[in-house]
C-alpha atoms as a PDB file:
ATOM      1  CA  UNK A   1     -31.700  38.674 -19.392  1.00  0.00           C
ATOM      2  CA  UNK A   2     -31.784  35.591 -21.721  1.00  0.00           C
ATOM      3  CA  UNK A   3     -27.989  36.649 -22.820  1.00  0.00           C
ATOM      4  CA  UNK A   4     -26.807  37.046 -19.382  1.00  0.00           C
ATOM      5  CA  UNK A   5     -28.182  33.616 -18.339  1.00  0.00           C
ATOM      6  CA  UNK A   6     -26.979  31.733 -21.400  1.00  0.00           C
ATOM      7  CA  UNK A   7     -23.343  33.519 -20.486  1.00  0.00           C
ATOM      8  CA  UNK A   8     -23.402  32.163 -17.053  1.00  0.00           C
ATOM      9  CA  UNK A   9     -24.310  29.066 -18.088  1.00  0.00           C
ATOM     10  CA  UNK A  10     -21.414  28.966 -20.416  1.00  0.00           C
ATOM     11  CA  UNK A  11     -18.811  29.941 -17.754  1.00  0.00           C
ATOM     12  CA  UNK A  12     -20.537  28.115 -15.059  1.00  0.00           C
ATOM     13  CA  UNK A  13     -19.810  24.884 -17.849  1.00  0.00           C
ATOM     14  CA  UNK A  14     -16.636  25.656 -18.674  1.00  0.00           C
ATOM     15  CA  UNK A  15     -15.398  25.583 -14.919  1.00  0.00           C
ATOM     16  CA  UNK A  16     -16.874  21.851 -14.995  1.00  0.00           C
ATOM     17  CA  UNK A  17     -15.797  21.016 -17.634  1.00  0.00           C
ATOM     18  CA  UNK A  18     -11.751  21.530 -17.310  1.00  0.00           C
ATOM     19  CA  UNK A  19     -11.835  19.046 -14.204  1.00  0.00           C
ATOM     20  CA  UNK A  20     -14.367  16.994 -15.639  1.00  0.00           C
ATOM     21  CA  UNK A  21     -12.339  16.207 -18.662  1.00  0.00           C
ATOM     22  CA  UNK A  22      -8.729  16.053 -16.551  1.00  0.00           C
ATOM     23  CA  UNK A  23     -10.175  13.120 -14.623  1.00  0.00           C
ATOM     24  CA  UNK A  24     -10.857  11.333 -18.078  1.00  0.00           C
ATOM     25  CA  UNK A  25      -7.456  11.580 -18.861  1.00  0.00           C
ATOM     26  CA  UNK A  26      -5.075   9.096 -18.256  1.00  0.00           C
ATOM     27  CA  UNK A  27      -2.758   9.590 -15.596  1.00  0.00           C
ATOM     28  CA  UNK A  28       1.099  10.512 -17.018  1.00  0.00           C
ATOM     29  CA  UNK A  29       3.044   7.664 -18.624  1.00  0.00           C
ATOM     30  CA  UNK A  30       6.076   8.223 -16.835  1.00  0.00           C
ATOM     31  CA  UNK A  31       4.456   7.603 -13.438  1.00  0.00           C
ATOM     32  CA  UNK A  32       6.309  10.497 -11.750  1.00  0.00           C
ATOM     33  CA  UNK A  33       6.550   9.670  -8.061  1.00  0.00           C
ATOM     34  CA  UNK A  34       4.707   6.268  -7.906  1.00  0.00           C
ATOM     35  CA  UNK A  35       7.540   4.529  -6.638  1.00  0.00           C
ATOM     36  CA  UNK A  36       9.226   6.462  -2.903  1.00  0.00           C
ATOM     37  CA  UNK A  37      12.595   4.760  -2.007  1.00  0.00           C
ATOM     38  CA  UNK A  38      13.644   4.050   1.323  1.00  0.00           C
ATOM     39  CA  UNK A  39      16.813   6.010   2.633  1.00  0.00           C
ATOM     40  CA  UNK A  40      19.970   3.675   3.368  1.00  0.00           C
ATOM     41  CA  UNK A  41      19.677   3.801   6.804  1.00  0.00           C
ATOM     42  CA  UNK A  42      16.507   2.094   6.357  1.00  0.00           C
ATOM     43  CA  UNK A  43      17.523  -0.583   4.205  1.00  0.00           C
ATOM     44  CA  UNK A  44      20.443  -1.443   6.624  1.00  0.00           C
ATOM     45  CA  UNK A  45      18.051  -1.982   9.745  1.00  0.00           C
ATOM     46  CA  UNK A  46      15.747  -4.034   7.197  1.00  0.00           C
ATOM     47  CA  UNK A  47      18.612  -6.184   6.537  1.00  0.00           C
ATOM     48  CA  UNK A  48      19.897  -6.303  10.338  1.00  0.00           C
ATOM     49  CA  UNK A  49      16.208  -7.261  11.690  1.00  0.00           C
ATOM     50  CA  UNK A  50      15.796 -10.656  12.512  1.00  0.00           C
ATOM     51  CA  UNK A  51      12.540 -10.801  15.180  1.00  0.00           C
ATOM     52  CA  UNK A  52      11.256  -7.809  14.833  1.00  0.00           C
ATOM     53  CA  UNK A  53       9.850  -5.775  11.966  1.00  0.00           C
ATOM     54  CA  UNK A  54      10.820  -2.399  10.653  1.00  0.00           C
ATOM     55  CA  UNK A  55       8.851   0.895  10.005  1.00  0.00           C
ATOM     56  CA  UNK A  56       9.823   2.453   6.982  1.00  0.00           C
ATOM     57  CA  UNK A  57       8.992   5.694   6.227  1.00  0.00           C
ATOM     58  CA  UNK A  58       8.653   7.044   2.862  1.00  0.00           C
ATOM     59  CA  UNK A  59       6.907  10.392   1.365  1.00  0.00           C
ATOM     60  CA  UNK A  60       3.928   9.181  -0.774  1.00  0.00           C
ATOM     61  CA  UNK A  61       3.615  11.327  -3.759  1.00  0.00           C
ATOM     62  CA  UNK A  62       0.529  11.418  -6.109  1.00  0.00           C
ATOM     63  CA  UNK A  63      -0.723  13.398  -9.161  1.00  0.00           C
ATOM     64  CA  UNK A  64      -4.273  14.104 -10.000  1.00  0.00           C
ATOM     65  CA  UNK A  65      -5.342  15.262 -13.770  1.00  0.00           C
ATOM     66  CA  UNK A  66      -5.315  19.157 -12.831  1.00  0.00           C
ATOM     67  CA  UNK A  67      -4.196  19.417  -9.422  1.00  0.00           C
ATOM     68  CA  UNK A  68      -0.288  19.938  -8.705  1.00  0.00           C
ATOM     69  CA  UNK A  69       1.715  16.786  -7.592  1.00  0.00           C
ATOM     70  CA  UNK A  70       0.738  16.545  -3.789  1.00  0.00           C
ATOM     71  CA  UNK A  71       2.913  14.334  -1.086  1.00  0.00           C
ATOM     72  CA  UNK A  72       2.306  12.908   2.547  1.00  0.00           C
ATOM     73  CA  UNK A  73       4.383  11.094   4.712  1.00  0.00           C
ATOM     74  CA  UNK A  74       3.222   7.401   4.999  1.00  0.00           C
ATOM     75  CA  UNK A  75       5.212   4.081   6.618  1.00  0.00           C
ATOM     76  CA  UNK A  76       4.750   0.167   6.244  1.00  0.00           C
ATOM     77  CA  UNK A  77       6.160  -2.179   8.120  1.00  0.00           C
ATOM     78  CA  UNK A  78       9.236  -4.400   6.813  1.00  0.00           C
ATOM     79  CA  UNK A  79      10.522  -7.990   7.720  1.00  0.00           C
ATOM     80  CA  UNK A  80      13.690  -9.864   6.423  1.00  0.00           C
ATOM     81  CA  UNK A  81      12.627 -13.325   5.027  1.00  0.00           C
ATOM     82  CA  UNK A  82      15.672 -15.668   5.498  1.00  0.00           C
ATOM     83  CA  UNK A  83      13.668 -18.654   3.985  1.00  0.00           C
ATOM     84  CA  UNK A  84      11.583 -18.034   1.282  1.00  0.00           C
ATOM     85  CA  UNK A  85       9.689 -21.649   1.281  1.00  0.00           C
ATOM     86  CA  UNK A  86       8.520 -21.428   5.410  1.00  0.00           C
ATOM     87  CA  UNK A  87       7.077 -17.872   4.732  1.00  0.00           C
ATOM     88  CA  UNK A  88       5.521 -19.087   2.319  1.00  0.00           C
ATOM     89  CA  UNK A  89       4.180 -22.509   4.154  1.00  0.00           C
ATOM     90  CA  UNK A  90       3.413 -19.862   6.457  1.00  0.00           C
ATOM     91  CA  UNK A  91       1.134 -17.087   4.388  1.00  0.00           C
ATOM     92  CA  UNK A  92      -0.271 -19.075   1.365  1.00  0.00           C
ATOM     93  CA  UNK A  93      -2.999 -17.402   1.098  1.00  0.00           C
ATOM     94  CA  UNK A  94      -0.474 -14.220  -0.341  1.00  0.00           C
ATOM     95  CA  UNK A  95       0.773 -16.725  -3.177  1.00  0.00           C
ATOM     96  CA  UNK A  96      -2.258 -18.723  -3.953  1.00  0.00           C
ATOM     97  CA  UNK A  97      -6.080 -17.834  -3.815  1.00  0.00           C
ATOM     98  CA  UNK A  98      -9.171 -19.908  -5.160  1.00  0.00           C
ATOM     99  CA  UNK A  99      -8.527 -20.874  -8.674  1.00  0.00           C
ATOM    100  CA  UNK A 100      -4.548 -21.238  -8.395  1.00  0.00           C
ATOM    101  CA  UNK A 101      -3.716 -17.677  -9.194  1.00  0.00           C
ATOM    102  CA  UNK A 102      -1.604 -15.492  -7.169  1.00  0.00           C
ATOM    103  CA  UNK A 103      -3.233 -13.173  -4.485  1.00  0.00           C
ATOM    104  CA  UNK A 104      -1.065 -10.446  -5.778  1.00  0.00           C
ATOM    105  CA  UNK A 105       0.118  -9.438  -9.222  1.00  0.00           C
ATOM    106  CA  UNK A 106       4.068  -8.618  -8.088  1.00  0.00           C
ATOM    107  CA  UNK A 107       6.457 -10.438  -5.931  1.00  0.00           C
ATOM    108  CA  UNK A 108       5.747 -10.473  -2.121  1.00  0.00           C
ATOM    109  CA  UNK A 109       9.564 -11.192  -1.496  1.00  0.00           C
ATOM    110  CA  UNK A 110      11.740  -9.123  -3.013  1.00  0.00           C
ATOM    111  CA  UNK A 111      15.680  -8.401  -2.080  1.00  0.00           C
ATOM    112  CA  UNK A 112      15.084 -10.841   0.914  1.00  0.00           C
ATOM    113  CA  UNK A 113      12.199  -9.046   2.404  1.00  0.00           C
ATOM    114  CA  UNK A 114       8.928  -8.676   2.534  1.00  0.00           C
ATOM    115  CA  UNK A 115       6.568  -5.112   3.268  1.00  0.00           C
ATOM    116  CA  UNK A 116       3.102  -5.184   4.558  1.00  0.00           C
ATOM    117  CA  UNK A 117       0.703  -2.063   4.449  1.00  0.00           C
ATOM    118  CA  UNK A 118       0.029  -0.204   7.717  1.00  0.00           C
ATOM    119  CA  UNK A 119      -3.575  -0.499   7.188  1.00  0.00           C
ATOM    120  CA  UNK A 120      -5.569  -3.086   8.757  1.00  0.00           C
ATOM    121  CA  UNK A 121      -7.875  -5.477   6.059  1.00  0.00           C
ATOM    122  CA  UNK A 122     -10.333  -5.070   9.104  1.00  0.00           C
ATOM    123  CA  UNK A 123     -12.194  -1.770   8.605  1.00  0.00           C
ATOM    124  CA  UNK A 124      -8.583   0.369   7.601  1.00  0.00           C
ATOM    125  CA  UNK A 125      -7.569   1.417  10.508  1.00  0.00           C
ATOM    126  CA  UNK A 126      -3.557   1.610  11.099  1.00  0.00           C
ATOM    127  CA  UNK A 127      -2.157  -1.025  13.101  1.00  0.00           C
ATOM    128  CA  UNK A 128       1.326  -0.991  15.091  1.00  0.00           C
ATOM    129  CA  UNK A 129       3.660  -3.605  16.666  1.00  0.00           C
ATOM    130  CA  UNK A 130       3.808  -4.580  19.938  1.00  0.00           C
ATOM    131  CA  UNK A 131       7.275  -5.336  21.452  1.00  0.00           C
ATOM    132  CA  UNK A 132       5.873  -6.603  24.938  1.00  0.00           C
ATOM    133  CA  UNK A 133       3.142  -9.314  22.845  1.00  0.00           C
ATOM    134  CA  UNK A 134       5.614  -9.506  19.991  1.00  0.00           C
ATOM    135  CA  UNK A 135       2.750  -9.562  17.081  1.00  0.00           C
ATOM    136  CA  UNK A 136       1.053  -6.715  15.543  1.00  0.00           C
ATOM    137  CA  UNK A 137      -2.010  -5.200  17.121  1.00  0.00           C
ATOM    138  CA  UNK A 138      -4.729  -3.176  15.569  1.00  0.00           C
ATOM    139  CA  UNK A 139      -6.281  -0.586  18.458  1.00  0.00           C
ATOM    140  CA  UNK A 140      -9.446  -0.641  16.988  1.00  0.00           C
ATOM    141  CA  UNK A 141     -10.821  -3.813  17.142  1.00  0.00           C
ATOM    142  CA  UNK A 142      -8.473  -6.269  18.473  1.00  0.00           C
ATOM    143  CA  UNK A 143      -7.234  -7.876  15.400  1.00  0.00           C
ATOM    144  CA  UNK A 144      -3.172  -9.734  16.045  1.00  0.00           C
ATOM    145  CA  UNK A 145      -1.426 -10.676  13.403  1.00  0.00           C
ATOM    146  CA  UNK A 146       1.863 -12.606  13.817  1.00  0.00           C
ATOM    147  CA  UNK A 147       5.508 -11.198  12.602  1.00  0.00           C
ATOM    148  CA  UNK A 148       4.658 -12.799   9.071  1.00  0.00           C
ATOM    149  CA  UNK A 149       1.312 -11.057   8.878  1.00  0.00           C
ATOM    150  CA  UNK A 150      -0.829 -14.014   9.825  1.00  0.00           C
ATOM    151  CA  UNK A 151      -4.412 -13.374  11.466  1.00  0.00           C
ATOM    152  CA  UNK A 152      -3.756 -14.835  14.638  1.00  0.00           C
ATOM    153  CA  UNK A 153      -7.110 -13.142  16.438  1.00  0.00           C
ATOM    154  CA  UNK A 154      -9.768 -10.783  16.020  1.00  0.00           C
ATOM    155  CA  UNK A 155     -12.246  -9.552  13.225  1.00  0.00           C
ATOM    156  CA  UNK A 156     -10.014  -9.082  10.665  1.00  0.00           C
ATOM    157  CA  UNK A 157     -10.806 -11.397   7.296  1.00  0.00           C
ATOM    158  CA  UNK A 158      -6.983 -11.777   5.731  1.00  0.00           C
ATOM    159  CA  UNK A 159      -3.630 -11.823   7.139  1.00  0.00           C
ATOM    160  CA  UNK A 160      -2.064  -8.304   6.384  1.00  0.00           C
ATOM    161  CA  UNK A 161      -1.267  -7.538   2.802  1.00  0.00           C
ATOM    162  CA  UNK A 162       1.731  -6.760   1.338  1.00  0.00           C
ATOM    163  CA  UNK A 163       3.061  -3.921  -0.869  1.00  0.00           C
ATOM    164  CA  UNK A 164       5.506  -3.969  -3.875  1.00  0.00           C
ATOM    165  CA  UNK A 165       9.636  -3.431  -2.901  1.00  0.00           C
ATOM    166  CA  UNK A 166      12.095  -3.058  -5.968  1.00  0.00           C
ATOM    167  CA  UNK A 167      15.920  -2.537  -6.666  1.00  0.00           C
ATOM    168  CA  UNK A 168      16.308   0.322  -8.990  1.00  0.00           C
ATOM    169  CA  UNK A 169      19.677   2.044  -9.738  1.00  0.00           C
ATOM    170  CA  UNK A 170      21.213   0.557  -6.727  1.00  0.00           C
ATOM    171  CA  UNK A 171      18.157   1.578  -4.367  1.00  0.00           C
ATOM    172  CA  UNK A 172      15.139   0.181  -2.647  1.00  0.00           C
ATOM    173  CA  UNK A 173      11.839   1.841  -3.394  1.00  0.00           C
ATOM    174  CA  UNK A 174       7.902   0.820  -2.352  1.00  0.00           C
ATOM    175  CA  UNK A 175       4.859   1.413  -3.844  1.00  0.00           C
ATOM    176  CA  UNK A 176       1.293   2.032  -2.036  1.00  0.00           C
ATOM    177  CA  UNK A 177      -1.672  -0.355  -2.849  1.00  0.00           C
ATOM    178  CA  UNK A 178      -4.794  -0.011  -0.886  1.00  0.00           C
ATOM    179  CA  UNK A 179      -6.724  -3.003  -0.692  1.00  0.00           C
ATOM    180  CA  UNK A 180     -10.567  -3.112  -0.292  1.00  0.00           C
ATOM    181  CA  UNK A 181     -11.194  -3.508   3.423  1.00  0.00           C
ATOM    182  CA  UNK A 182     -13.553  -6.225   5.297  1.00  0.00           C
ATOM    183  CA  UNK A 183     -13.333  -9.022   2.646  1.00  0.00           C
ATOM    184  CA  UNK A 184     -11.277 -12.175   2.672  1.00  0.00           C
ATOM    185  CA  UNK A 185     -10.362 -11.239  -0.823  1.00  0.00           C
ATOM    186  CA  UNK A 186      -6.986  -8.928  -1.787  1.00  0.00           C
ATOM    187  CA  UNK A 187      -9.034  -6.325  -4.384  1.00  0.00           C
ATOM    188  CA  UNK A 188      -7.013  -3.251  -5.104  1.00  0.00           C
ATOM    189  CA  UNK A 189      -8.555  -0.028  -4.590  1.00  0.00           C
ATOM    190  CA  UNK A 190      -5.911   2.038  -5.285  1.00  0.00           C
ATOM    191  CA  UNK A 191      -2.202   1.701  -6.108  1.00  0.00           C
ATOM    192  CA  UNK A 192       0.442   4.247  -7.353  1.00  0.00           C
ATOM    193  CA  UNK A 193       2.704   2.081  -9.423  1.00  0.00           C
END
């Protein structure tokens, strides 16, 4: 009986033990599917939009330490910035925080636009733009934002935050950041890049 429980024990180990280790690893260097670009047809209505922002739709892909490579369709809305000094009049608290150092660690404008998660910094629930009120409107609990991202109304503690864009090999990609909810404070939860 003693063998037969010490055998158990052993397998019963083993099994937590391969997933307990894999998380312990660190996560591949080559970043495989962090970065999801945006198909061409996107980019040209991101570059045509003037008053109104853009959902882009992208397949986020993610890797865990022993599970396959897993993907889901996500979106984030996209505006074209045509002066770089007003948006940023307009959203300091993006480029500067307490202290004097940026809200984000990447560039909010890149490529003449700017992307802002789907997810309301209220309680994470995703918002969605309103043609008729022209602002963005969480269904939740009432939070507006204006076409910059600016918390115009509502609960909400930030304007809305914004997620990485790049240029690489001649195409625009995005990365996903989640950002802590319910704090005036930008703190990454989780990001892919």
């Amino acid at each position: 009986m003693a063998n037969a429980t010490l055998t158990i024990g052993g397998i019963v180990g083993l099994v937590l033990a391969v997933p307990i280790i894999g998380s312990l690893l660190p996560p591949k260097s080559d970043a495989a599917g962090s970065w999801s670009p945006l198909t061409p047809e996107e980019l040209d209505a991101l570059k045509k939009a003037t008053s109104k922002p853009v959902k882009l739709t992208f397949t986020l892909k993610f890797t865990d330490a022993y599970l396959p490579e897993q993907s889901q369709p996500e979106y984030c809305w996209g505006i074209r910035v045509d002066n770089n000094e007003k948006f940023m009049a307009a959203r300091p608290d993006i480029f500067t925080a307490p202290g004097g150092k940026p809200d984000v660690p990447y560039d909010v404008v890149n490529m003449g636009f700017v992307l802002f998660s789907p997810i309301c910094p209220h309680l994470g629930c995703y918002y969605g733009w309103s043609d008729a009120q022209n602002k963005f409107m969480c269904p939740c609990h009432g939070s507006q934002y204006t076409f910059d991202g600016t918390h115009i109304a509502g609960p909400a503690p930030r304007g809305l935050d914004p997620l990485p864009m790049r240029s690489q090999n001649g195409a625009a990609e995005v990365t996903w950041i989640v950002y802590q909810s319910n704090t005036p404070a930008r703190i990454v939860v989780s990001y892919q890049a």
